[in-house]
C-alpha atoms as a PDB file:
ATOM      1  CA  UNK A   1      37.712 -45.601 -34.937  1.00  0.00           C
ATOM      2  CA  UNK A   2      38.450 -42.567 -36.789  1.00  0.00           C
ATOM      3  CA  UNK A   3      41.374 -41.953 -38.875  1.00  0.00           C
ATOM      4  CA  UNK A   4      42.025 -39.395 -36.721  1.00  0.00           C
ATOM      5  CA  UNK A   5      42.992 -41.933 -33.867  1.00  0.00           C
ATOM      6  CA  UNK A   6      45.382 -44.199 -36.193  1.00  0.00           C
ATOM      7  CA  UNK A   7      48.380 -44.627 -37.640  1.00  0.00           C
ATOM      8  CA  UNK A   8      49.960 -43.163 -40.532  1.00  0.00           C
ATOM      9  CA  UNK A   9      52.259 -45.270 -42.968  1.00  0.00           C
ATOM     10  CA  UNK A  10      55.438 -43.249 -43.919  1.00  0.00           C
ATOM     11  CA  UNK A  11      57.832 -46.118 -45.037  1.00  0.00           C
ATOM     12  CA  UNK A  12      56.357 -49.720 -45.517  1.00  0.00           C
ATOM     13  CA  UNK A  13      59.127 -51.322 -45.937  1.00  0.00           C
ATOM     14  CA  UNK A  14      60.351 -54.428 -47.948  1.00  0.00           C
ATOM     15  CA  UNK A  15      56.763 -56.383 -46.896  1.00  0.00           C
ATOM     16  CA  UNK A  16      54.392 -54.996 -44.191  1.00  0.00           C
ATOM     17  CA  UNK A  17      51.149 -56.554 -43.565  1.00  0.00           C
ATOM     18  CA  UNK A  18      48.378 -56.737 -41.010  1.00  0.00           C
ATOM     19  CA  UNK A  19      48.426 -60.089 -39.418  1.00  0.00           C
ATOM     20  CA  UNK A  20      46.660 -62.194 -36.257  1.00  0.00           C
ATOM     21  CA  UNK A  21      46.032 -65.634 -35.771  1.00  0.00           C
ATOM     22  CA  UNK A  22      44.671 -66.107 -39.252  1.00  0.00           C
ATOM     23  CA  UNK A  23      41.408 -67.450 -40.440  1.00  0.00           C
ATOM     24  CA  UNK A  24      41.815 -71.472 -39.166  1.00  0.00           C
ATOM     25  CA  UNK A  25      38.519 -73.940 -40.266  1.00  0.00           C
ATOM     26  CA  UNK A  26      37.574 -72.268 -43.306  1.00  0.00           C
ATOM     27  CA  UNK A  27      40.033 -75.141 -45.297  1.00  0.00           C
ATOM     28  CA  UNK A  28      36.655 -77.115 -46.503  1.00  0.00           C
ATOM     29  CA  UNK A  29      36.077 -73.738 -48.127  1.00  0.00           C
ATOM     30  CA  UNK A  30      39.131 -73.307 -49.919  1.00  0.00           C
ATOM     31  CA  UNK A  31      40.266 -70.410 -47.460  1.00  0.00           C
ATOM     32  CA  UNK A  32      43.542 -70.595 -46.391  1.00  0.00           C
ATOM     33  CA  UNK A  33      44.846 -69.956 -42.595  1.00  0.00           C
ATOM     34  CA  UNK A  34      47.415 -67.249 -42.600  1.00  0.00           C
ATOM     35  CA  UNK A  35      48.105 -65.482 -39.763  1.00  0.00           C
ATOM     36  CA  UNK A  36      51.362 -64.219 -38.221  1.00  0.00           C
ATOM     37  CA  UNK A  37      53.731 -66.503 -39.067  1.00  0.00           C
ATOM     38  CA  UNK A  38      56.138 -65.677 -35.408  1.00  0.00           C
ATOM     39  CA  UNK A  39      52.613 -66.975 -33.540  1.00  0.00           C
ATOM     40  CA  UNK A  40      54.857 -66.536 -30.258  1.00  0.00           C
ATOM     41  CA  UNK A  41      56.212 -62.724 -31.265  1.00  0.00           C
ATOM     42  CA  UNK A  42      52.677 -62.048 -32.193  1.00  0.00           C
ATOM     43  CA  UNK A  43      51.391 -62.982 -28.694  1.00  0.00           C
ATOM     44  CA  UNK A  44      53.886 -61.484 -26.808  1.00  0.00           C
ATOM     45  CA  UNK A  45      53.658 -57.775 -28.570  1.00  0.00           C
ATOM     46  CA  UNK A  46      50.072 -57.716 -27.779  1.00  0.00           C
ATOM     47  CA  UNK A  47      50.716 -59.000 -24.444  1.00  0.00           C
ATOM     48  CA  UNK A  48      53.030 -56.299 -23.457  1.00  0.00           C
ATOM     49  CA  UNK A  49      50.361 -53.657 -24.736  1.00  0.00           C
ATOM     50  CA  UNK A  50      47.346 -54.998 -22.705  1.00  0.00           C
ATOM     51  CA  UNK A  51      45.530 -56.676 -25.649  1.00  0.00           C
ATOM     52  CA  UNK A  52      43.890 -59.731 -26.713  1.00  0.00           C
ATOM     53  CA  UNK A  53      45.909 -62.220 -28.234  1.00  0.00           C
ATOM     54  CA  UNK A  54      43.764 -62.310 -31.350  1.00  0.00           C
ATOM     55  CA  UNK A  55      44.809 -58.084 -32.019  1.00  0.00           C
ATOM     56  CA  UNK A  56      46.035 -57.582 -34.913  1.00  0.00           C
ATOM     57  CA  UNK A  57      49.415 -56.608 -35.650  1.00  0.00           C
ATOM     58  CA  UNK A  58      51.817 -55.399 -38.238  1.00  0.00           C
ATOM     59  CA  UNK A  59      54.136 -58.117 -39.369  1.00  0.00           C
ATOM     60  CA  UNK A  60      57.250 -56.237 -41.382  1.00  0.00           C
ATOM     61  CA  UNK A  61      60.194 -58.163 -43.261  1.00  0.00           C
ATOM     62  CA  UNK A  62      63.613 -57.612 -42.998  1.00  0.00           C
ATOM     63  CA  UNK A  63      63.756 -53.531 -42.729  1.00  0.00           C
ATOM     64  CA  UNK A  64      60.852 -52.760 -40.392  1.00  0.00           C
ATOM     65  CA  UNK A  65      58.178 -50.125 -41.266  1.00  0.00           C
ATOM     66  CA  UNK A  66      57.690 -46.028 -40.106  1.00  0.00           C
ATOM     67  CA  UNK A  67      54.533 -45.191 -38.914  1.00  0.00           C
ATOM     68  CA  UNK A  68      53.439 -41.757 -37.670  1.00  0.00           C
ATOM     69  CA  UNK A  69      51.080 -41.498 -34.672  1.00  0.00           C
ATOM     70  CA  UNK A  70      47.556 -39.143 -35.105  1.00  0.00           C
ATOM     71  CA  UNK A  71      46.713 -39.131 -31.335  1.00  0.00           C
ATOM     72  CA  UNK A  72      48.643 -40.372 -28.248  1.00  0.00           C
ATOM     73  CA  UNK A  73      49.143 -44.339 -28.553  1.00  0.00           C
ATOM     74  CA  UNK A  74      51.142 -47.449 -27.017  1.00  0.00           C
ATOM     75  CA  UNK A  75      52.560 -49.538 -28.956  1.00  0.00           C
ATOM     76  CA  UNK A  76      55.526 -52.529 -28.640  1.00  0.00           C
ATOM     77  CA  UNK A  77      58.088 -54.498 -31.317  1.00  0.00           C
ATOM     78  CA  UNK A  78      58.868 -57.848 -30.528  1.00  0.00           C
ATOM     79  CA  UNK A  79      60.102 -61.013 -33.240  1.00  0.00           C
ATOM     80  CA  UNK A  80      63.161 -60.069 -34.936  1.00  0.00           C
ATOM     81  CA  UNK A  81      65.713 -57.182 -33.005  1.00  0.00           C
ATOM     82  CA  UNK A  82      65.820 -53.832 -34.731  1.00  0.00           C
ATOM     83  CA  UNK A  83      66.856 -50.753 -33.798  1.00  0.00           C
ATOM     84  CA  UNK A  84      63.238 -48.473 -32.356  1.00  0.00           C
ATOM     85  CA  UNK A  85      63.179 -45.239 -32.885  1.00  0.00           C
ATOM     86  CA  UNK A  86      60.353 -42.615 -31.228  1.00  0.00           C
ATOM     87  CA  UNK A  87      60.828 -39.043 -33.649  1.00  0.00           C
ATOM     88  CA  UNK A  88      64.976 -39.907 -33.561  1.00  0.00           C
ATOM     89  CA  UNK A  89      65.026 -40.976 -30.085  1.00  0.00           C
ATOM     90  CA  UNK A  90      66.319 -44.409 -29.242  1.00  0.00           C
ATOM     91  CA  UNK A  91      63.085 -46.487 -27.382  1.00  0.00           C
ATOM     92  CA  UNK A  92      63.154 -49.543 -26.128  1.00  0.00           C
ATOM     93  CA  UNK A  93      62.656 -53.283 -28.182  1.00  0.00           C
ATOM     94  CA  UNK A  94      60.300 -55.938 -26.279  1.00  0.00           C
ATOM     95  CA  UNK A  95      58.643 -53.391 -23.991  1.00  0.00           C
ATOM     96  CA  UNK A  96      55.740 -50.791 -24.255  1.00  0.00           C
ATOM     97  CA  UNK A  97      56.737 -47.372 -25.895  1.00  0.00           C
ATOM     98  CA  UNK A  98      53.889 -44.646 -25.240  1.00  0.00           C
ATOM     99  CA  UNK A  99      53.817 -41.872 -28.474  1.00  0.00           C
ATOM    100  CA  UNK A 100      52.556 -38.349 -28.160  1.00  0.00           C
ATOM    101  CA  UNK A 101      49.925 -37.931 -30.951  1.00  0.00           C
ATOM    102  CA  UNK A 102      52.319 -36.626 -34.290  1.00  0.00           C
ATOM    103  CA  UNK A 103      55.318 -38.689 -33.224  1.00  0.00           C
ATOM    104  CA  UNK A 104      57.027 -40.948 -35.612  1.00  0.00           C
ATOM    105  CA  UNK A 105      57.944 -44.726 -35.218  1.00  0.00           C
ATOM    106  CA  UNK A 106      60.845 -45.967 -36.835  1.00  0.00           C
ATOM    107  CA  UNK A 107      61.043 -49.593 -36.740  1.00  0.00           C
ATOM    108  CA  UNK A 108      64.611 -50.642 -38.138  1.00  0.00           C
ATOM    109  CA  UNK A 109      66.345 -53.448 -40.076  1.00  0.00           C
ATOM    110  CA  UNK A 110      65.764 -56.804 -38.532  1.00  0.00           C
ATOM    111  CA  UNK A 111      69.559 -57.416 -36.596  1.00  0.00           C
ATOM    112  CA  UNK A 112      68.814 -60.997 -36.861  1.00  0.00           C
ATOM    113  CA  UNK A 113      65.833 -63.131 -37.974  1.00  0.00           C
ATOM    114  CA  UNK A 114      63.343 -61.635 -40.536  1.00  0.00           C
ATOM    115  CA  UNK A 115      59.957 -60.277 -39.094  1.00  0.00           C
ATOM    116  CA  UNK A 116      58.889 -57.995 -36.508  1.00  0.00           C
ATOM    117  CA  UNK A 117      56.084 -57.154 -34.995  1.00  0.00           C
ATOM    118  CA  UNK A 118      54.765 -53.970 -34.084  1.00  0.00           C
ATOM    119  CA  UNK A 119      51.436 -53.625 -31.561  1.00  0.00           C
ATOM    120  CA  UNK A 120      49.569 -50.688 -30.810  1.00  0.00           C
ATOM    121  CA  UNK A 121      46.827 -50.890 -27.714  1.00  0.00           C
ATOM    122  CA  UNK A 122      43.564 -51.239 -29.004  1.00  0.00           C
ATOM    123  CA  UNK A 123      44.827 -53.556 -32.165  1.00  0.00           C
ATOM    124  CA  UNK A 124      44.614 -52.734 -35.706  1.00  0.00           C
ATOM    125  CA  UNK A 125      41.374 -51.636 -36.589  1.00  0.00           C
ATOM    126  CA  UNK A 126      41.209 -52.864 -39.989  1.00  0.00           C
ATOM    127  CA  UNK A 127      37.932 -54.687 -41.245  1.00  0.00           C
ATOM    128  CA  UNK A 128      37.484 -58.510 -40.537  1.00  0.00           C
ATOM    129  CA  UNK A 129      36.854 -60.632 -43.460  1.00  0.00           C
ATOM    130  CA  UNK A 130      35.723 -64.355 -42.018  1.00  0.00           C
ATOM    131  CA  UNK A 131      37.035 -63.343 -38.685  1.00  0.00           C
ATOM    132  CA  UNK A 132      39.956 -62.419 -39.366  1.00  0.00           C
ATOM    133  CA  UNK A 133      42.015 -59.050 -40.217  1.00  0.00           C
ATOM    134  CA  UNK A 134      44.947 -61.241 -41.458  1.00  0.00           C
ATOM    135  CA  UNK A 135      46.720 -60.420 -45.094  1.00  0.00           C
ATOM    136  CA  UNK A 136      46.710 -63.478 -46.854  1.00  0.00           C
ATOM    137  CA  UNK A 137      48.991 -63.203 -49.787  1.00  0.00           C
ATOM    138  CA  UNK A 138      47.967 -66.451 -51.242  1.00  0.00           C
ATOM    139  CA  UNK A 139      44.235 -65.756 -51.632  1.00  0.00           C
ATOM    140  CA  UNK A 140      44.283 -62.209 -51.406  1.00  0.00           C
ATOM    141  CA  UNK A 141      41.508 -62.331 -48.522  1.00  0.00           C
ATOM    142  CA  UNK A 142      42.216 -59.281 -45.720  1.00  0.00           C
ATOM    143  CA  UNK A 143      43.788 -55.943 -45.842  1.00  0.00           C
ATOM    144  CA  UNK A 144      46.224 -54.910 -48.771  1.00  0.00           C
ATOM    145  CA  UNK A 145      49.966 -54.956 -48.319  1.00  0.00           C
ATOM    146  CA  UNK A 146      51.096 -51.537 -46.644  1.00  0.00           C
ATOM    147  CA  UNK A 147      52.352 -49.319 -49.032  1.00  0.00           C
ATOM    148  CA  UNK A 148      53.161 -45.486 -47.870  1.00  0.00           C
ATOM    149  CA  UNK A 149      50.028 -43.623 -47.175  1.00  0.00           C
ATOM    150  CA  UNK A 150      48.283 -46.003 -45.755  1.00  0.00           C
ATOM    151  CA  UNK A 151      46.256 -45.101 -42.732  1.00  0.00           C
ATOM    152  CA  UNK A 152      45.341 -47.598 -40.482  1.00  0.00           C
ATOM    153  CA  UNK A 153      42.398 -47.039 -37.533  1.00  0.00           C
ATOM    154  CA  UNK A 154      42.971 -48.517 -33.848  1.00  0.00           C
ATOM    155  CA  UNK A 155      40.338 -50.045 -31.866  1.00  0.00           C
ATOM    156  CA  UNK A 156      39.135 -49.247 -28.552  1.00  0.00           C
ATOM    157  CA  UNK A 157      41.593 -50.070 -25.849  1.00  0.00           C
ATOM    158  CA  UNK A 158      40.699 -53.243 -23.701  1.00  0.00           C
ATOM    159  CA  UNK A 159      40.087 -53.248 -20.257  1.00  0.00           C
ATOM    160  CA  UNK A 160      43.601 -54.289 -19.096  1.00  0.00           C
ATOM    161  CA  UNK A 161      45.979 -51.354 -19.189  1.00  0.00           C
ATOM    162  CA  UNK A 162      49.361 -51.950 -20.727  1.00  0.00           C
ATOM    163  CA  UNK A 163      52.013 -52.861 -18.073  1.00  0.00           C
ATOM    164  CA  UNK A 164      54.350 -49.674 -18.181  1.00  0.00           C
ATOM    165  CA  UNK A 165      52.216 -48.097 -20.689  1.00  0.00           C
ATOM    166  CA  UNK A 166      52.475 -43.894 -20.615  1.00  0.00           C
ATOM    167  CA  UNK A 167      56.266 -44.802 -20.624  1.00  0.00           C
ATOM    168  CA  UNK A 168      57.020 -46.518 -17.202  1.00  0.00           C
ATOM    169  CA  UNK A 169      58.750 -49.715 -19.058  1.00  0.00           C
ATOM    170  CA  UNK A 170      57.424 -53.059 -19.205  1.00  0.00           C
ATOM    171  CA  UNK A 171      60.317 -54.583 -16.748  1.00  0.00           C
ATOM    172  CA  UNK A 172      63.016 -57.260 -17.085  1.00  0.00           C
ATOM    173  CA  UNK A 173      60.756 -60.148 -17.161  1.00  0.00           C
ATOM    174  CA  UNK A 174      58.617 -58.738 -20.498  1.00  0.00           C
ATOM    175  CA  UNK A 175      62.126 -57.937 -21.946  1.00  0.00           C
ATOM    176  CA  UNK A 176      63.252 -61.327 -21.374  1.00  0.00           C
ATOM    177  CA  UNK A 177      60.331 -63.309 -23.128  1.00  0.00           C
ATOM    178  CA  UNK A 178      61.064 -60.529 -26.162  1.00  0.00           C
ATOM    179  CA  UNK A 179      64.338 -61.718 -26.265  1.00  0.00           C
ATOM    180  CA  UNK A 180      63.850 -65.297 -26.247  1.00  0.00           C
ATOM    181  CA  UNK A 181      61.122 -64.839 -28.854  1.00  0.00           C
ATOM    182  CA  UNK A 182      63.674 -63.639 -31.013  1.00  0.00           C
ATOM    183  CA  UNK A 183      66.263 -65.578 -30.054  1.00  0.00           C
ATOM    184  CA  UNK A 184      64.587 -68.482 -32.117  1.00  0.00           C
ATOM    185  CA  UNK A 185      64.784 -66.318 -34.911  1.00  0.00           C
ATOM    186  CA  UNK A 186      68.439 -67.553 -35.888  1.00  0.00           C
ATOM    187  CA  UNK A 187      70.979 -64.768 -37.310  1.00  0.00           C
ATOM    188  CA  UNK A 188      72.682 -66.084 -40.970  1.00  0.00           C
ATOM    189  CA  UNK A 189      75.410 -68.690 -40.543  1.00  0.00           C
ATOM    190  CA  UNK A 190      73.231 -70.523 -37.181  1.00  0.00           C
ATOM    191  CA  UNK A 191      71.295 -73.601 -37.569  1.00  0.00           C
ATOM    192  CA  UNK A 192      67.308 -74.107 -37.918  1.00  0.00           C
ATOM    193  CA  UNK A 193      66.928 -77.674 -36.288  1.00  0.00           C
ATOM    194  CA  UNK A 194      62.964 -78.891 -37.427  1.00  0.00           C
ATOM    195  CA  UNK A 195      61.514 -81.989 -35.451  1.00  0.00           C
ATOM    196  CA  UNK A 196      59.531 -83.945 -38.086  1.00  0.00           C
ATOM    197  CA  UNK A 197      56.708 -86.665 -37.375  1.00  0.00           C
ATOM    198  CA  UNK A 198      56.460 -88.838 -39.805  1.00  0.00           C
ATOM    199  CA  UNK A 199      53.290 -88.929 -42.944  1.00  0.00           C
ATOM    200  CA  UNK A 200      51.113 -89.195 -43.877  1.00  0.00           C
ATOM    201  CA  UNK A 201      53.210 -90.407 -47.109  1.00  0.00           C
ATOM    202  CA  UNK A 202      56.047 -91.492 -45.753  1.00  0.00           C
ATOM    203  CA  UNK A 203      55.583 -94.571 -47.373  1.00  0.00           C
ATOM    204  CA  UNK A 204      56.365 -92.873 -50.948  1.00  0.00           C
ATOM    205  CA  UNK A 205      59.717 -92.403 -50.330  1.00  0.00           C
ATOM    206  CA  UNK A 206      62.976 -94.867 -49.829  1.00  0.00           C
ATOM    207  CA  UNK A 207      64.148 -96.287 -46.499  1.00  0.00           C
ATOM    208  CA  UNK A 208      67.676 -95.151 -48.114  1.00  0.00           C
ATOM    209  CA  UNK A 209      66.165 -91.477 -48.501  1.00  0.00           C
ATOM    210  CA  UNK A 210      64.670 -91.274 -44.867  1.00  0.00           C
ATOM    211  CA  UNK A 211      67.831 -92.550 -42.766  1.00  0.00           C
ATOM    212  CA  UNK A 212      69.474 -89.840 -45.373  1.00  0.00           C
ATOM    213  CA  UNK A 213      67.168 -86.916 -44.230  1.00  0.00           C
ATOM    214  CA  UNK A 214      68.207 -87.168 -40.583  1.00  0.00           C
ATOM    215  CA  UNK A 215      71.826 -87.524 -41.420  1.00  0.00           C
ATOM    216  CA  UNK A 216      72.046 -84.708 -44.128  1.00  0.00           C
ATOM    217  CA  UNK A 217      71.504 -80.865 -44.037  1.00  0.00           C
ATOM    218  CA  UNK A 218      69.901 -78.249 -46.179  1.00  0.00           C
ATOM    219  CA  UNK A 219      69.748 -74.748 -46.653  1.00  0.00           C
ATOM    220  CA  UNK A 220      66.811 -71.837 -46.958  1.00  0.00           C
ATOM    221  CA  UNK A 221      66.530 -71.111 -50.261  1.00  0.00           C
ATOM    222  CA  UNK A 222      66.032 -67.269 -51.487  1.00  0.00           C
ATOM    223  CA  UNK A 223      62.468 -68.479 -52.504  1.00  0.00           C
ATOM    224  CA  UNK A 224      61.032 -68.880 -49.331  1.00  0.00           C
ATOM    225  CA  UNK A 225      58.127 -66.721 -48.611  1.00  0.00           C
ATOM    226  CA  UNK A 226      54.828 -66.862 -46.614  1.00  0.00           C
ATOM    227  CA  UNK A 227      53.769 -69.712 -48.310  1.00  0.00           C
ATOM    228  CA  UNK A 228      56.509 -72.071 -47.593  1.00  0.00           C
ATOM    229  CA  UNK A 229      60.403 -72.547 -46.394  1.00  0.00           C
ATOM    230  CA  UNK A 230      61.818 -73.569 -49.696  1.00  0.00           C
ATOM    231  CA  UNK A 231      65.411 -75.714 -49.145  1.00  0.00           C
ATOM    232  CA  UNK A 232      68.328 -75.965 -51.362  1.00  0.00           C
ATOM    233  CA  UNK A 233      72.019 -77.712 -51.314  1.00  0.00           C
ATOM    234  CA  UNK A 234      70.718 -80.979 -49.634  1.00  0.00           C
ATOM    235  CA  UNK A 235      70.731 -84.551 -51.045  1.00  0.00           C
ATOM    236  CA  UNK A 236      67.073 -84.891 -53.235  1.00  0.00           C
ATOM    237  CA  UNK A 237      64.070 -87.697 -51.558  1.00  0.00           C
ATOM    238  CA  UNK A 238      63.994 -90.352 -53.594  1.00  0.00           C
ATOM    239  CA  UNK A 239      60.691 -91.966 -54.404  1.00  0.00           C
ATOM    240  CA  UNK A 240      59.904 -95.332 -53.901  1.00  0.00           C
ATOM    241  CA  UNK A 241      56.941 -95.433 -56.115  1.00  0.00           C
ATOM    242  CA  UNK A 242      56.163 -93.592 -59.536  1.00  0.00           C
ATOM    243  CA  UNK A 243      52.566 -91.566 -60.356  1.00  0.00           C
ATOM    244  CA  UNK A 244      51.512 -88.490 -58.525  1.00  0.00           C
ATOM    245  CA  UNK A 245      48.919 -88.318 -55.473  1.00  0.00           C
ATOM    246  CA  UNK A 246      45.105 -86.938 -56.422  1.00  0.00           C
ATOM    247  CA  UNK A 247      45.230 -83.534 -54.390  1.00  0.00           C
ATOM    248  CA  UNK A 248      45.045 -83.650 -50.881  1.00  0.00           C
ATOM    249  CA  UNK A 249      44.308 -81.607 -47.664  1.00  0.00           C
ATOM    250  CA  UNK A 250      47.255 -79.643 -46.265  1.00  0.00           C
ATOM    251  CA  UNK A 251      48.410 -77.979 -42.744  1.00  0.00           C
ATOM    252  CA  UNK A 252      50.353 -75.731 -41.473  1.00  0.00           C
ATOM    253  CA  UNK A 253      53.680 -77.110 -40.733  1.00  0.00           C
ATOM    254  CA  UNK A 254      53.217 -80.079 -43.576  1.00  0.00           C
ATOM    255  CA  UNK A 255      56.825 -80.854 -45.485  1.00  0.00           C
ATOM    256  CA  UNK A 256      55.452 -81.463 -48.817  1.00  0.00           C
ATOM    257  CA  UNK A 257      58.300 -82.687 -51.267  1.00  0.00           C
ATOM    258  CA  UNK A 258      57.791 -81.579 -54.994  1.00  0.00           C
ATOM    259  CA  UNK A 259      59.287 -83.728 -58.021  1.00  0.00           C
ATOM    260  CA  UNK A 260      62.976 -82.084 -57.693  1.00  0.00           C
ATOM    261  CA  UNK A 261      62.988 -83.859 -54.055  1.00  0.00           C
ATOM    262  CA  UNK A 262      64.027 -80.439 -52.044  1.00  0.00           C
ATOM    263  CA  UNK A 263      61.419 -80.715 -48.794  1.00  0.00           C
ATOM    264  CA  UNK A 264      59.329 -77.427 -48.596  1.00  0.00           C
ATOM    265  CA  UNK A 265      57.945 -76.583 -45.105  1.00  0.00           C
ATOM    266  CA  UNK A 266      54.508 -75.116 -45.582  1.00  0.00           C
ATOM    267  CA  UNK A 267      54.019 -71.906 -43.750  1.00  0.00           C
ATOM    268  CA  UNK A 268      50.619 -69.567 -42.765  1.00  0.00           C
ATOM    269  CA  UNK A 269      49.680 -68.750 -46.083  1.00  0.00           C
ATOM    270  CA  UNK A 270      50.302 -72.293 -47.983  1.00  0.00           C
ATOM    271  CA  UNK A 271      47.467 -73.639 -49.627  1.00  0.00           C
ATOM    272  CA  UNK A 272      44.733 -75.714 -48.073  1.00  0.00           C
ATOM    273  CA  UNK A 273      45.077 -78.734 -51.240  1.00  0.00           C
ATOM    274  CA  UNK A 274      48.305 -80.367 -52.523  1.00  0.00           C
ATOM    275  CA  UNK A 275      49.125 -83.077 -54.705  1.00  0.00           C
ATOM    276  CA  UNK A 276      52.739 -83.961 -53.885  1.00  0.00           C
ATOM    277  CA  UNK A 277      53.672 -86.257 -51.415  1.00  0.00           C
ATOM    278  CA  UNK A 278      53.873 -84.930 -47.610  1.00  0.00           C
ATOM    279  CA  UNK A 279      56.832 -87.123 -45.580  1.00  0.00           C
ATOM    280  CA  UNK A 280      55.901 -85.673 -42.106  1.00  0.00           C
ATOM    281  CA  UNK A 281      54.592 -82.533 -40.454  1.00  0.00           C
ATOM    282  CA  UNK A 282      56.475 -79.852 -37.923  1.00  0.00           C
ATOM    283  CA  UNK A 283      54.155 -79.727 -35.020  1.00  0.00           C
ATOM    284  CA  UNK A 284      52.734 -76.172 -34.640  1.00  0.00           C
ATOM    285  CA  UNK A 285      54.785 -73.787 -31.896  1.00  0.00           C
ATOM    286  CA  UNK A 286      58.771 -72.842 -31.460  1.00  0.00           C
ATOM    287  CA  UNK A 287      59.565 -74.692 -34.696  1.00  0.00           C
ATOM    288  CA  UNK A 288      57.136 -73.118 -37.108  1.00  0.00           C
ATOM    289  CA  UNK A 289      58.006 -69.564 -35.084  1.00  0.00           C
ATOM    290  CA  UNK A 290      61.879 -70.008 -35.897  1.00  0.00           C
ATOM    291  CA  UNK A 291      61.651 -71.384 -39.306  1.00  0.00           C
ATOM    292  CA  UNK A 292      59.542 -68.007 -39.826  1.00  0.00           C
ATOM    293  CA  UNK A 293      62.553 -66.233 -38.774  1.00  0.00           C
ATOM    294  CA  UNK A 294      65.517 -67.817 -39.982  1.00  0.00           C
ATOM    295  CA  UNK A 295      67.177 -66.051 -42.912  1.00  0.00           C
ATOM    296  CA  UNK A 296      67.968 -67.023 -46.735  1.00  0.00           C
ATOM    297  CA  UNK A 297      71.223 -69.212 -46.350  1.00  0.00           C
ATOM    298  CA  UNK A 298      70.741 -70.510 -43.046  1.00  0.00           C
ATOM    299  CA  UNK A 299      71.445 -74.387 -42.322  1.00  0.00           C
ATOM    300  CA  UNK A 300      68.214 -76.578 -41.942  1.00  0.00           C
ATOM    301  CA  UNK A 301      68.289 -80.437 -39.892  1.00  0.00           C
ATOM    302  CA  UNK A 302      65.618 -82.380 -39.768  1.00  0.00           C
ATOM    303  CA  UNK A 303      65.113 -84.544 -36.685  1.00  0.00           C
ATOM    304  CA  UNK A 304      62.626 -86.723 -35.146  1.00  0.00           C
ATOM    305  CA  UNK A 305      60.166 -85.569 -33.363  1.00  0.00           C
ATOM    306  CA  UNK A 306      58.222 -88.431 -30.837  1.00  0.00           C
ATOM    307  CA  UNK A 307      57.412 -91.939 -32.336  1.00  0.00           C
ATOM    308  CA  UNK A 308      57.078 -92.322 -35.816  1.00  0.00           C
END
């Protein structure tokens, strides 16, 4: 589309980037997955503007982004709760907002949690690279990180209109799964509770260490990013052999371990190879969508998740 039928980028914000489901079996390549990291929040803010659930979307960090409209659009925030804004005017969070072409969207500071999402009908125009219009900070693959200025196209609305679109409201039950999308987000002071299967190198580390990990508690650590949820302020996995691994695939969700023995929960953009041990994995879904959200600070338990 034109640039006449997108969306202008007045305040980017702290991080802003175009996201989707991310660019999964291109690992053998050395491409890494990214993708939204809130999968669920993702989902739903397409879902309440009538698209696909592979649109792309603007993913924003901590204090939101303001775009400006060039032609009438639809869009919807979901993820973390923030104050939306429609040129000054309160709007509704978790439920379609129609814009009249020159109006401004003001997506606020996250309330609780860390990323939002913002969906316009039609997705995010951007160009695909390997299928995908994701950012990927760790390779650098996809669009650039928003800055102000930035104008980014729409596509071609689908065939399914936006429930409530033109400003007739999504309804209670689209509010609702907005709300419990967020609410896994996890304000500052809560508790992020990660079910962990086992391996594959759970072998490398101490029976002692293990029955420590599900009695013990950690916290995010400042350094957590896209890459990974870094922990802090819990008791270290000890090893119980020496050496290092020869690098080795990784997934999304993998708890790698580095020498220092703080577990590091490996997010969208983490890297497909790694050559530290990996004690278990977070299966994919509400987990890795919470962890996503949950703030610098925050308490992390780990817990078992099936048999291991």
């Amino acid at each position: 589309m034109s640039g006449a039928h997108g969306l202008l980028v007045l305040r980017a914000g702290a991080l802003t980037t175009v996201q989707d489901r991310g660019r999964p079996g291109y690992a053998h390549l050395g491409v890494p997955r990214s993708g939204a990291l809130d999968a669920g929040a993702h989902a739903l803010a397409n879902r309440l503007v009538g698209n696909p659930v592979d649109a792309a979307t603007l993913e924003t960090t901590l204090d939101g982004v303001a775009l400006r409209a060039l032609a009438p659009v639809t869009v919807a925030v979901t993820g973390a709760p923030c104050a939306v804004r429609a040129s000054g005017r309160a709007v509704a969070w978790g439920e379609p907002v129609w814009l009249p072409g020159g109006a401004e969207l003001e997506v606020g500071r996250a309330e609780s949690g860390l990323r939002s999402y913002v969906a316009v009908r039609g997705g995010f125009g951007v160009p695909a690279v390997l299928g995908s219009r994701a950012t990927d900070l760790l390779s650098g693959l996809g669009p650039p990180v928003l800055a102000a200025g930035t104008l980014l196209p729409v596509g071609p609305p689908g065939r399914d209109p936006a429930r409530g679109a033109d400003g007739a409201g999504a309804g209670a039950g689209a509010a609702g799964a907005g709300a419990g999308a967020a609410g896994a987000a996890g304000s500052a002071g809560s508790e992020l509770v990660l079910p962990l299967r086992l391996g594959p190198r759970a072998d490398w580390f101490t029976a002692e260490s293990i029955a420590g990990l599900w009695r013990s508690g950690y916290r995010v650590s400042a350094l957590s990013n896209r890459i990974g949820l870094r922990t802090e302020a819990g008791p270290p996995l000890r090893r119980a052999r020496g050496g290092e691994l020869p690098s080795e695939g990784m997934v999304l969700g993998a708890v790698q371990v580095p020498p220092d023995g703080l577990p590091v929960v490996f997010l969208a953009d983490h890297p497909v190879t790694g050559g530290y041990p990996v004690i278990g994995v977070i299966p994919e879904g509400p987990p890795l969508d919470a962890a996503a959200q949950t703030r610098p600070g925050t308490g992390v338990r780990f817990v078992r998740a099936g048999r291991n």
